[in-house]
N, C-alpha and C. Protein backbone atom coordinates (compact mmCIF):
# COMPACT_ATOMS: atom_id res chain seq x y z
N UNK A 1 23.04 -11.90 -13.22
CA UNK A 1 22.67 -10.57 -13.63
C UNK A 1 23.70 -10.10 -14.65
N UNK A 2 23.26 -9.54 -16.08
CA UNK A 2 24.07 -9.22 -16.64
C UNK A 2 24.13 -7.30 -16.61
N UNK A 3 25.18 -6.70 -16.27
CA UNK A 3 25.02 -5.64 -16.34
C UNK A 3 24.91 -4.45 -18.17
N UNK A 4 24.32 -4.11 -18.08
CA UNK A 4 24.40 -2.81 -19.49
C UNK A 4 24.87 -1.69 -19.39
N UNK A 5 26.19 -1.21 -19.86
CA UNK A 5 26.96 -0.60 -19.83
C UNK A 5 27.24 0.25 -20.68
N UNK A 6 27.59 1.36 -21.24
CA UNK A 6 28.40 2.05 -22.19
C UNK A 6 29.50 3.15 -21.88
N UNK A 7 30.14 3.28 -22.29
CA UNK A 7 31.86 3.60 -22.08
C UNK A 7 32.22 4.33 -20.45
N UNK A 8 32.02 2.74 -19.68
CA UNK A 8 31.66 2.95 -18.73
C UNK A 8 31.03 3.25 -17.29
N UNK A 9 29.88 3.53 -17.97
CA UNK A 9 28.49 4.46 -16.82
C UNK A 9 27.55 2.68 -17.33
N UNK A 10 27.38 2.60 -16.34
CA UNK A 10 26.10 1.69 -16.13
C UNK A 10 24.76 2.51 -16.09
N UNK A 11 24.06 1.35 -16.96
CA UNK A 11 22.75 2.34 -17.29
C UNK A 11 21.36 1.25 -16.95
N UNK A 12 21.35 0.16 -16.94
CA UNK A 12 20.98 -1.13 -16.79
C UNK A 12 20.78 -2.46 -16.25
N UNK A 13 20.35 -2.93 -16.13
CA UNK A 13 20.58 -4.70 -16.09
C UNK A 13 19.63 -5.76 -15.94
N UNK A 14 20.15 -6.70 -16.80
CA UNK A 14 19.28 -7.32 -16.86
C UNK A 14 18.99 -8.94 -16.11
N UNK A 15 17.92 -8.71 -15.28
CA UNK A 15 18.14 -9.91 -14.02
C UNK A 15 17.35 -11.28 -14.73
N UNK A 16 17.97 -12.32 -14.09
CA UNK A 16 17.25 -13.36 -13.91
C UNK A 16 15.94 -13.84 -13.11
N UNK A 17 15.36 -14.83 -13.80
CA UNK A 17 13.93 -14.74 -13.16
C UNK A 17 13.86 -14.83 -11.43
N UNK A 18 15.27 -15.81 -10.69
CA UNK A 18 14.99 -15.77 -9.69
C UNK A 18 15.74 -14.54 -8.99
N UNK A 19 16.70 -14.00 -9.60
CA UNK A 19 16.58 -12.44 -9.29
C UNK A 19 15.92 -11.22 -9.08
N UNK A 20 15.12 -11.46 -9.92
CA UNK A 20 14.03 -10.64 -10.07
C UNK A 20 12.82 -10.72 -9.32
N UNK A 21 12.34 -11.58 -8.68
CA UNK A 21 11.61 -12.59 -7.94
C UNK A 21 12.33 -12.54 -6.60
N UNK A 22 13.40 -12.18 -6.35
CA UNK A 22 14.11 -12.28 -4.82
C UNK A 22 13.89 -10.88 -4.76
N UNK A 23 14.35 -9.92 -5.83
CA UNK A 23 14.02 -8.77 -5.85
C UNK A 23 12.90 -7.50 -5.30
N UNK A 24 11.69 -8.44 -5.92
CA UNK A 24 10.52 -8.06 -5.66
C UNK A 24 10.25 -8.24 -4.10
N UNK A 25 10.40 -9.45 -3.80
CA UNK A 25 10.47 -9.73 -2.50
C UNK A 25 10.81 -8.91 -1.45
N UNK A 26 12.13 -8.37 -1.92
CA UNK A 26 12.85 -7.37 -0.95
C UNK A 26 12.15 -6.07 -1.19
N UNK A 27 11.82 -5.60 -2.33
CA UNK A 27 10.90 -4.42 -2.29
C UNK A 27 9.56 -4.34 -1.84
N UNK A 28 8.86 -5.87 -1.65
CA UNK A 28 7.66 -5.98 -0.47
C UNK A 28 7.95 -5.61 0.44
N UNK A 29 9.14 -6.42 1.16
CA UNK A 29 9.19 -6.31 2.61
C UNK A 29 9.64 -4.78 3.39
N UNK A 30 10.37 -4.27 2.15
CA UNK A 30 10.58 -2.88 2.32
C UNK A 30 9.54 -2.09 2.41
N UNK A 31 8.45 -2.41 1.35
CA UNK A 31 6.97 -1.56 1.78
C UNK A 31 6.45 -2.11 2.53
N UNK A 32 6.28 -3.31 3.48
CA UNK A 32 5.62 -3.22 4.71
C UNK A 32 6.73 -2.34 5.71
N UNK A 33 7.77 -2.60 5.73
CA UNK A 33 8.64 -1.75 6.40
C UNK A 33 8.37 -0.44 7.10
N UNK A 34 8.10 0.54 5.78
CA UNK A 34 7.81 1.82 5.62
C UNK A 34 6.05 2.15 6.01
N UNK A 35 5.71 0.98 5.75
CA UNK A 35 3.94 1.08 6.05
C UNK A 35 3.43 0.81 7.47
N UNK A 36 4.88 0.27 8.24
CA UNK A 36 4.85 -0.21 9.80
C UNK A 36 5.33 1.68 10.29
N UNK A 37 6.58 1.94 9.45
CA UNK A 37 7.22 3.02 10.24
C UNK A 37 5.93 4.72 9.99
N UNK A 38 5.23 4.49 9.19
CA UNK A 38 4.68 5.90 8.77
C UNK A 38 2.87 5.73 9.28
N UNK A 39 2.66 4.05 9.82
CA UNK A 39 1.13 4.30 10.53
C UNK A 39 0.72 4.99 10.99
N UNK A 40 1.27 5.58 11.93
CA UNK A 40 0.63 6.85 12.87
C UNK A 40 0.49 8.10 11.97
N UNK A 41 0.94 8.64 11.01
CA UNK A 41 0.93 9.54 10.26
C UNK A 41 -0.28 9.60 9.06
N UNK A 42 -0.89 8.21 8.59
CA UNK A 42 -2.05 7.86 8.70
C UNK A 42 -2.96 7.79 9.21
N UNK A 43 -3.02 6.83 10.61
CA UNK A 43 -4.09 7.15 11.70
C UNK A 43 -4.18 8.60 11.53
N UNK A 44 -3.58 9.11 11.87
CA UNK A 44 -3.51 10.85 12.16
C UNK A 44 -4.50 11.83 11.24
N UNK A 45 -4.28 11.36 9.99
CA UNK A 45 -4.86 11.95 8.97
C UNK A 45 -6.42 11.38 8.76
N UNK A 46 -6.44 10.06 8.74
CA UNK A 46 -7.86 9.38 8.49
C UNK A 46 -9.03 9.79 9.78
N UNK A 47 -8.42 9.64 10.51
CA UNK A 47 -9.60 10.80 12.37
C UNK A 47 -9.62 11.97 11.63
N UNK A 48 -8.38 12.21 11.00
CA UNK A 48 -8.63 14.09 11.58
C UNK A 48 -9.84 14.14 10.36
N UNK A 49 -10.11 13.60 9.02
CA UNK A 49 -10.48 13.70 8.26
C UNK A 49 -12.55 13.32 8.85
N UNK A 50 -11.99 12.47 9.31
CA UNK A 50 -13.41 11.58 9.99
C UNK A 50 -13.81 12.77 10.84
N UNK A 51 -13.29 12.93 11.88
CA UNK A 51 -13.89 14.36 12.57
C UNK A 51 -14.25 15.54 12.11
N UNK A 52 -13.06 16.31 11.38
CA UNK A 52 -13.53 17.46 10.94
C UNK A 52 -14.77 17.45 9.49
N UNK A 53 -15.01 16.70 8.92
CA UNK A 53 -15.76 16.24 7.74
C UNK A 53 -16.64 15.46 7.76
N UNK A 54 -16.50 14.68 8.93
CA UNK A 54 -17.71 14.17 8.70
C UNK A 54 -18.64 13.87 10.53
N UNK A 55 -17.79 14.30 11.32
CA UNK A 55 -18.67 14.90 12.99
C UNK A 55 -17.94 14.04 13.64
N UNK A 56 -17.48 12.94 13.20
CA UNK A 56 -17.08 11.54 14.39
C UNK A 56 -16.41 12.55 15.86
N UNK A 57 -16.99 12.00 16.73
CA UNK A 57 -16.37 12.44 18.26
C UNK A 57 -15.42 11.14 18.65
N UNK A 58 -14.93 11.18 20.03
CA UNK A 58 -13.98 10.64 19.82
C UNK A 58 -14.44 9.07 20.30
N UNK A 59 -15.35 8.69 20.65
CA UNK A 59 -15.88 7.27 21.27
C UNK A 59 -15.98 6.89 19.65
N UNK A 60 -16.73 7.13 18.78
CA UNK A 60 -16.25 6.53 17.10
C UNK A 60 -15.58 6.66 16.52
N UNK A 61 -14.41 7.75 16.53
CA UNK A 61 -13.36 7.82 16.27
C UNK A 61 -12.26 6.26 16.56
N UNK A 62 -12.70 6.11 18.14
CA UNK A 62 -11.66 4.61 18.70
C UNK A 62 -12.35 3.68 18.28
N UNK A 63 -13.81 3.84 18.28
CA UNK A 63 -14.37 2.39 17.26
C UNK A 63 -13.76 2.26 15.79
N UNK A 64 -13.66 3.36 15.12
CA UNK A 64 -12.92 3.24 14.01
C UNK A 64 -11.17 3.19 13.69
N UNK A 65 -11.00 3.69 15.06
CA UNK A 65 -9.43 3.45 14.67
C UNK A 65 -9.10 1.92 14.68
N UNK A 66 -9.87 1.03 15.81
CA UNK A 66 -9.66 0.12 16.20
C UNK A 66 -9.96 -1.01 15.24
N UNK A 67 -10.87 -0.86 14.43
CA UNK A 67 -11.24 -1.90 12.91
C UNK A 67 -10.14 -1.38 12.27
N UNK A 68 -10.11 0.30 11.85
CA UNK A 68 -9.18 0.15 11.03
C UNK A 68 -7.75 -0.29 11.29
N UNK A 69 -6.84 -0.49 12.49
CA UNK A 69 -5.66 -1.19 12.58
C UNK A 69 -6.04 -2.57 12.45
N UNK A 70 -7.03 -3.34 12.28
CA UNK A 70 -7.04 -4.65 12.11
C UNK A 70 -6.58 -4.93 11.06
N UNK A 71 -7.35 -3.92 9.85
CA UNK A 71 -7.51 -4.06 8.40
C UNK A 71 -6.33 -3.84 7.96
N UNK A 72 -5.51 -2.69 8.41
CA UNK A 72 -4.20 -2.36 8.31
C UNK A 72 -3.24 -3.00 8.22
N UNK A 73 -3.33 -3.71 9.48
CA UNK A 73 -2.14 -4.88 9.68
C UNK A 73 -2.33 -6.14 8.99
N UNK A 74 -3.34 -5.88 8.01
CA UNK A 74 -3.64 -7.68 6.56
C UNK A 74 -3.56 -6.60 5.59
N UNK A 75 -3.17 -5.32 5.39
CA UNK A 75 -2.82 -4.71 4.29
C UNK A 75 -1.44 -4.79 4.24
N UNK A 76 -0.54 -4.80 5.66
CA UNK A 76 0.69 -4.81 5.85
C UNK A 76 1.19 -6.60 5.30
N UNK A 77 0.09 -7.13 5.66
CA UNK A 77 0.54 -8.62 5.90
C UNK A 77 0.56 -9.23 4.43
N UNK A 78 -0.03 -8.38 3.66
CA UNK A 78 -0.50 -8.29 1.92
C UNK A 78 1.28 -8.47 1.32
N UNK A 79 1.81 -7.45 1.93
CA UNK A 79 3.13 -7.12 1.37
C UNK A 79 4.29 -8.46 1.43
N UNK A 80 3.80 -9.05 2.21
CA UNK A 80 4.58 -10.04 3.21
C UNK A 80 4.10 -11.42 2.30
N UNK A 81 3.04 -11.28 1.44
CA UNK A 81 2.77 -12.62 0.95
C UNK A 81 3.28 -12.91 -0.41
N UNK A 82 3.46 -14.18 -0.92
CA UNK A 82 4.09 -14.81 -2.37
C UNK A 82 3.14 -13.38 -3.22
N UNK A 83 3.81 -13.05 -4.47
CA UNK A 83 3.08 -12.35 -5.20
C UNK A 83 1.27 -12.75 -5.79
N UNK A 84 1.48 -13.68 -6.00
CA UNK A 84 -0.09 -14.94 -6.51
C UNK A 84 -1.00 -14.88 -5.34
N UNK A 85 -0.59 -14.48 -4.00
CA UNK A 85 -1.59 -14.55 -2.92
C UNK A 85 -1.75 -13.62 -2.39
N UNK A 86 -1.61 -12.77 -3.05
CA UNK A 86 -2.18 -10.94 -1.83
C UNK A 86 -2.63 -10.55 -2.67
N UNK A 87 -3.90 -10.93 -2.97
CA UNK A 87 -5.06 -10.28 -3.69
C UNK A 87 -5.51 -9.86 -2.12
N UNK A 88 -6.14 -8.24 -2.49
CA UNK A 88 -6.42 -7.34 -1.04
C UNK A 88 -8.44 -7.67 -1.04
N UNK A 89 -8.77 -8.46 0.13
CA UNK A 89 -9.72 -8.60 0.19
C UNK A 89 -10.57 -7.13 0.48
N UNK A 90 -10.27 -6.45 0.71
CA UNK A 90 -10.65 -4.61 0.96
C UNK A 90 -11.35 -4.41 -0.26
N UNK A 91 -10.18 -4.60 -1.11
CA UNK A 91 -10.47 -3.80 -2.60
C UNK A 91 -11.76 -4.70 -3.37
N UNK A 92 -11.40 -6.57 -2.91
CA UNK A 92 -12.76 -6.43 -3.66
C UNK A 92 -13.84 -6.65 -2.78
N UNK A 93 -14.02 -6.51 -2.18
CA UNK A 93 -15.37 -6.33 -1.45
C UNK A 93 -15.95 -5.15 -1.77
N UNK A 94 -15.14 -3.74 -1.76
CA UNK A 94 -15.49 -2.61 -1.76
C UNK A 94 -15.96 -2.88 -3.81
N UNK A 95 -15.44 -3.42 -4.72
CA UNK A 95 -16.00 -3.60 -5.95
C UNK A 95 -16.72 -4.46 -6.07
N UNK A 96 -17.22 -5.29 -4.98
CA UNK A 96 -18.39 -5.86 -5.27
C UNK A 96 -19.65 -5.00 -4.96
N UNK A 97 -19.70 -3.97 -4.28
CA UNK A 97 -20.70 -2.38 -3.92
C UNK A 97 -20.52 -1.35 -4.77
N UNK A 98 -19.52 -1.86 -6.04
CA UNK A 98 -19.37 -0.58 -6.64
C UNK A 98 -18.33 0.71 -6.32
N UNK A 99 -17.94 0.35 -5.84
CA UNK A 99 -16.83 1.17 -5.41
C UNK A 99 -15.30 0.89 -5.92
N UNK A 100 -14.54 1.70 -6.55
CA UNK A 100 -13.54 1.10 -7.63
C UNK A 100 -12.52 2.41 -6.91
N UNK A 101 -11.68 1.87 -6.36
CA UNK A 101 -11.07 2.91 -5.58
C UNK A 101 -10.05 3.26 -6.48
N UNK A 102 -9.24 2.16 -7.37
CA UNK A 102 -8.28 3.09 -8.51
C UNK A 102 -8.88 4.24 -9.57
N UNK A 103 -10.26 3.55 -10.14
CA UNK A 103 -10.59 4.33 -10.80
C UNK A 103 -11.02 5.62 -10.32
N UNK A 104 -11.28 6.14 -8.88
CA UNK A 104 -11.56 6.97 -8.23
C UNK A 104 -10.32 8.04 -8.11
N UNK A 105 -9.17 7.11 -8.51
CA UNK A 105 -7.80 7.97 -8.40
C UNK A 105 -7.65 8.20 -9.42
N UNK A 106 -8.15 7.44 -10.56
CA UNK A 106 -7.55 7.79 -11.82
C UNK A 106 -8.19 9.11 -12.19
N UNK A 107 -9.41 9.61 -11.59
CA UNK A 107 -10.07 10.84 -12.19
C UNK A 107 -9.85 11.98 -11.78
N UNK A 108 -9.06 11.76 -10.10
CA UNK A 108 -7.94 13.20 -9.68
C UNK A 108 -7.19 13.72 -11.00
N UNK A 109 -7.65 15.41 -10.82
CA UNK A 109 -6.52 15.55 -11.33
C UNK A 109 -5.21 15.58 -11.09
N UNK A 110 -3.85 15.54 -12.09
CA UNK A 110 -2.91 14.76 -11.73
C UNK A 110 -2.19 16.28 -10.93
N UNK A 111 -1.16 15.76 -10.11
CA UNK A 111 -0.79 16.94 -9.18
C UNK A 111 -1.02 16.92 -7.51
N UNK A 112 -2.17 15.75 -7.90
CA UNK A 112 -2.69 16.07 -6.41
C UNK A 112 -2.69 15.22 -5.74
């Protein structure tokens, strides 16, 4: 790693490929990390959303919580794989129906 510097204050640097690549790595495993520690705060939100919006009681509510921690934990397991192999089978299935979930974000306005 070479660092970039000027009169003193580091501002930079510039890594090597397997630096950069060990790097990434560690910032996967850090987002499954954070995606293990903040689940419930999800669950939490995706019911409450399912119930109040759209009727689910609570017998489909646990049918749905219960697929969705399956799916969850190969979204978690996504993070955990070589970069070349966590293509998210979610995302394209859901674009093979037409459903383009970035572009769905891209049309929020920004803020929100």
């Amino acid at each position: 790693m070479k660092v970039k510097a000027h009169k003193g204050k580091v501002f930079g640097a510039v890594l090597t490929a397997k630096e950069r690549q060990a790097m990434n790595l560690e910032i996967d495993r850090q987002i499954a990390e954070h995606e293990r520690q903040h689940a419930i705060d999800l669950d939490i939100l995706v019911l409450y959303v399912l119930h109040t919006h759209l009727g689910f009681g609570k017998k489909r509510l646990r049918r749905f919580y219960d697929a969705f921690n399956v799916e969850h934990d190969k979204l978690i397991a996504r993070y955990e794989m070589p970069p070349e192999d966590n293509v998210w089978l979610a995302d394209v299935k859901l674009k093979e129906i037409g459903v383009d979930v970035a572009a769905w974000d891209a049309e929020k306005p920004k803020g929100e």
